[in-house]
C-alpha atoms as a PDB file:
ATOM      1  CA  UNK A   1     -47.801  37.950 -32.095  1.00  0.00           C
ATOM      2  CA  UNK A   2     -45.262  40.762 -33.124  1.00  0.00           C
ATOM      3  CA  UNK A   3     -44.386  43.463 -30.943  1.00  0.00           C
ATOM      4  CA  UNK A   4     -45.477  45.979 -34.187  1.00  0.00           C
ATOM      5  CA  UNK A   5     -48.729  43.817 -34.362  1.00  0.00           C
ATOM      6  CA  UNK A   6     -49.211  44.627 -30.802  1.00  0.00           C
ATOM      7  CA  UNK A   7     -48.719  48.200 -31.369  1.00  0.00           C
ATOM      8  CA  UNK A   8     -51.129  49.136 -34.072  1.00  0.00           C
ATOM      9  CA  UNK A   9     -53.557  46.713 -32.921  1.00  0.00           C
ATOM     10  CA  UNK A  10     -53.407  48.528 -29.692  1.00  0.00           C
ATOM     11  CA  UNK A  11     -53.740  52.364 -31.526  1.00  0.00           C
ATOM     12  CA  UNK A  12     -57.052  51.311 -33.310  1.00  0.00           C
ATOM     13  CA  UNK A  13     -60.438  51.464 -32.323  1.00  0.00           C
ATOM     14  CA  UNK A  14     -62.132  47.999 -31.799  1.00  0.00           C
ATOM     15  CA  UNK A  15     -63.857  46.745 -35.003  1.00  0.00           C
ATOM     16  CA  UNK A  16     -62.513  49.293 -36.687  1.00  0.00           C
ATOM     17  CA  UNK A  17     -63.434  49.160 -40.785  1.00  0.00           C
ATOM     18  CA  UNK A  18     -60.832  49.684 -43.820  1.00  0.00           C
ATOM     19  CA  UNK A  19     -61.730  50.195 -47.321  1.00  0.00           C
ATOM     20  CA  UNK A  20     -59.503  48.263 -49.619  1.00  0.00           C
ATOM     21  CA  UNK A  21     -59.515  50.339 -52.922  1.00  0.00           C
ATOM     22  CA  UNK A  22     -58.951  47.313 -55.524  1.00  0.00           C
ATOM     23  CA  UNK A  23     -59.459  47.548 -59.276  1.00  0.00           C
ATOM     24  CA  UNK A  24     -62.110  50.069 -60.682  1.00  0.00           C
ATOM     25  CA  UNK A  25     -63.137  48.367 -63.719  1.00  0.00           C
ATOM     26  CA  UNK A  26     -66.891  47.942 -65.798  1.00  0.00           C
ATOM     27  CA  UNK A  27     -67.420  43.840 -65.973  1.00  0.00           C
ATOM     28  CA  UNK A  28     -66.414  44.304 -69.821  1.00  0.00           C
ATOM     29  CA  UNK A  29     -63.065  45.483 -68.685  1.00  0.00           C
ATOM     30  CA  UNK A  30     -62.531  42.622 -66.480  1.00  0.00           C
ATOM     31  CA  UNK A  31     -63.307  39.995 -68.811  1.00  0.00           C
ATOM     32  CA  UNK A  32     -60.916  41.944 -71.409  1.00  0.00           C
ATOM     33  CA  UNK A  33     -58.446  41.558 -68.961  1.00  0.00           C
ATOM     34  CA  UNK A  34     -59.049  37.971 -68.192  1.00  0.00           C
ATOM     35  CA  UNK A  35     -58.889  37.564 -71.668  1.00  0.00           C
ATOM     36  CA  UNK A  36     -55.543  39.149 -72.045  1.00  0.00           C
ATOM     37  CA  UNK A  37     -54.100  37.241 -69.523  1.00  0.00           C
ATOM     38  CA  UNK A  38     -55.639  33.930 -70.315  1.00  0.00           C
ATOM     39  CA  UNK A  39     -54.369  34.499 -74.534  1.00  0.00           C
ATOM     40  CA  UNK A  40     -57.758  33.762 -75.630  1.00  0.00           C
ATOM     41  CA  UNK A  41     -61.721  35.053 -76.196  1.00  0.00           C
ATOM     42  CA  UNK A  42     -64.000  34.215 -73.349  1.00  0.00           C
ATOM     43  CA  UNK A  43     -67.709  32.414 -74.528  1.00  0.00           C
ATOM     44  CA  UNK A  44     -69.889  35.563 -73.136  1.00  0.00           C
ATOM     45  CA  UNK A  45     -73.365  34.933 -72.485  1.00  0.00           C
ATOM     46  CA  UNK A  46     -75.860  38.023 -71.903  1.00  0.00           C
ATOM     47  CA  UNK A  47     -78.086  38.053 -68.330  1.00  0.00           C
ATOM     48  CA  UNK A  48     -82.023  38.200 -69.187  1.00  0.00           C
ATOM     49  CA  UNK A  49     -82.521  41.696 -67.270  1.00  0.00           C
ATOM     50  CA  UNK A  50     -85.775  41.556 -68.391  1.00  0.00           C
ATOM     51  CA  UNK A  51     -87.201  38.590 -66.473  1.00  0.00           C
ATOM     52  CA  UNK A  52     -84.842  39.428 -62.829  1.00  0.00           C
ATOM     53  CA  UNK A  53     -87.129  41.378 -61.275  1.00  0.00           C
ATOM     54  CA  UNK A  54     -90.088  39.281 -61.813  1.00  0.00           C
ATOM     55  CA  UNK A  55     -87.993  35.891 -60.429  1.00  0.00           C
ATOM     56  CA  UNK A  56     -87.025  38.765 -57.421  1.00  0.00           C
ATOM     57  CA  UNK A  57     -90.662  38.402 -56.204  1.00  0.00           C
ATOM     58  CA  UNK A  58     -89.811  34.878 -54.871  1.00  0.00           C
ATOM     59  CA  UNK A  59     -86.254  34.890 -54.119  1.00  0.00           C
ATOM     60  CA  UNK A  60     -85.058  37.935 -52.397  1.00  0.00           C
ATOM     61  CA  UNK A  61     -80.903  37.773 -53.424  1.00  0.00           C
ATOM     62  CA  UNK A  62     -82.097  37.877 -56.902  1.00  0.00           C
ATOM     63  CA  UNK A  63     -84.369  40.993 -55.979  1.00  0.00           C
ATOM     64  CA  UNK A  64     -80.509  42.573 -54.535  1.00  0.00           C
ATOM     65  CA  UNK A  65     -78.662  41.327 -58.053  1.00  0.00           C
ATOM     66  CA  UNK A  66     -81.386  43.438 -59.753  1.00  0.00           C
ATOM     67  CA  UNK A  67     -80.704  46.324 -57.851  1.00  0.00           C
ATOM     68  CA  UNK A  68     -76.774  46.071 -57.924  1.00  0.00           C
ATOM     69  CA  UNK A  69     -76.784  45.651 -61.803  1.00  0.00           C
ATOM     70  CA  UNK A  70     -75.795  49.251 -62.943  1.00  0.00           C
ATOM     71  CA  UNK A  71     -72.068  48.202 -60.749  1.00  0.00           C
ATOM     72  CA  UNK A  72     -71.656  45.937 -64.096  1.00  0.00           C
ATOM     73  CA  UNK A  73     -71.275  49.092 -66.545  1.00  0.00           C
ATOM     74  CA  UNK A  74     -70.063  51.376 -63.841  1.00  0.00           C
ATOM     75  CA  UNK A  75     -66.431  51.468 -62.612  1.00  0.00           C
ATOM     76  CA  UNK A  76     -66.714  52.072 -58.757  1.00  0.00           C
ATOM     77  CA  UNK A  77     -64.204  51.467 -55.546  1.00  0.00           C
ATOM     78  CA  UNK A  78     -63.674  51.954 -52.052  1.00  0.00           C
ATOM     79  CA  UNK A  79     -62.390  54.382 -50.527  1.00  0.00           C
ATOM     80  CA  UNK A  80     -58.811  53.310 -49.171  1.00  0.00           C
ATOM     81  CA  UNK A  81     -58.002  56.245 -47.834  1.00  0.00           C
ATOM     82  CA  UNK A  82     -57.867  55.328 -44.175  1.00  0.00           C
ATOM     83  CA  UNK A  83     -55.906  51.873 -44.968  1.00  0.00           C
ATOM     84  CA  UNK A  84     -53.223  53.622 -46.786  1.00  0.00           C
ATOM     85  CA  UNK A  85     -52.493  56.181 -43.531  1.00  0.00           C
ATOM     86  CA  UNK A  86     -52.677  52.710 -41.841  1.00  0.00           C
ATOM     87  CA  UNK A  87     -50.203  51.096 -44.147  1.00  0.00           C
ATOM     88  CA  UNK A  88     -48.580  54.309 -46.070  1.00  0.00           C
ATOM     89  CA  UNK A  89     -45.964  51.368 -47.297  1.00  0.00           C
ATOM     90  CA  UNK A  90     -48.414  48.845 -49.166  1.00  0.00           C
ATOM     91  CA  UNK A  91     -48.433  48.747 -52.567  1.00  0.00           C
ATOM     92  CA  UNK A  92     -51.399  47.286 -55.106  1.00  0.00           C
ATOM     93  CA  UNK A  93     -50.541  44.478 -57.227  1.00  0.00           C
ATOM     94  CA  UNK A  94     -51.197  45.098 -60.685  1.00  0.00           C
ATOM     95  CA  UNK A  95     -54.092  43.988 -62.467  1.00  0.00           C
ATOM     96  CA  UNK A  96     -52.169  41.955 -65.051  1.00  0.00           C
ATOM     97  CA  UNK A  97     -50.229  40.411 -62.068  1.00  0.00           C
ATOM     98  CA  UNK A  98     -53.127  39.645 -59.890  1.00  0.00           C
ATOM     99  CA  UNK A  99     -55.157  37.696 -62.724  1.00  0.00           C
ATOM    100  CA  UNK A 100     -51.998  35.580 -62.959  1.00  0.00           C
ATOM    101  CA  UNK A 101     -52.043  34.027 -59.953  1.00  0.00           C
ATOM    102  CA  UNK A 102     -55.563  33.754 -59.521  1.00  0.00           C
ATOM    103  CA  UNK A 103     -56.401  32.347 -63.080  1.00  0.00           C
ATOM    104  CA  UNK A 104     -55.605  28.442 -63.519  1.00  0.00           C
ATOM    105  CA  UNK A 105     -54.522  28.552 -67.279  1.00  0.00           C
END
């Protein structure tokens, strides 16, 4: 390891947790984005809300999807704030930039 590896891993608790802020985006901002990037309209298909919680009786990740939905239409994020005093030199890649290397197009 590096001698400045060493050094913060040495200053920090054990197990220590760091928020990593990421985009805050609704789902239909994400696929616009995708879209962007990828020069053409995604096929969009619609989730059947109305039958999740009854299939969450038997199956109990379904029962969580259910109860995460409203994230879809609600932009949320972490806060990074402890990661950035961490690393006050990193720098986000931008959301255009990021869907580039991740998309296969």
């Amino acid at each position: 390891t590096n001698t400045g590896e060493s050094w913060v891993r040495s200053t920090l608790p054990k197990f220590d947790t760091f928020g990593f802020k990421g985009y805050s985006l609704t789902g239909n901002q994400l696929i616009e984005a995708v879209e962007k990037t990828a020069g053409r309209k995604l096929k969009r298909g619609s989730m059947p809300w109305f039958m999740i919680p009854f299939l969450g009786l038997f199956s109990p990740t379904i029962k969580e999807i259910y109860e995460m939905r409203y994230l879809w239409n609600l932009p949320h994020s972490v806060d990074d704030t402890k990661l950035r005093a961490a690393l006050p030199l990193m720098d986000g890649t931008p959301l255009a930039d990021c869907l580039k290397e991740v998309l296969v197009l």
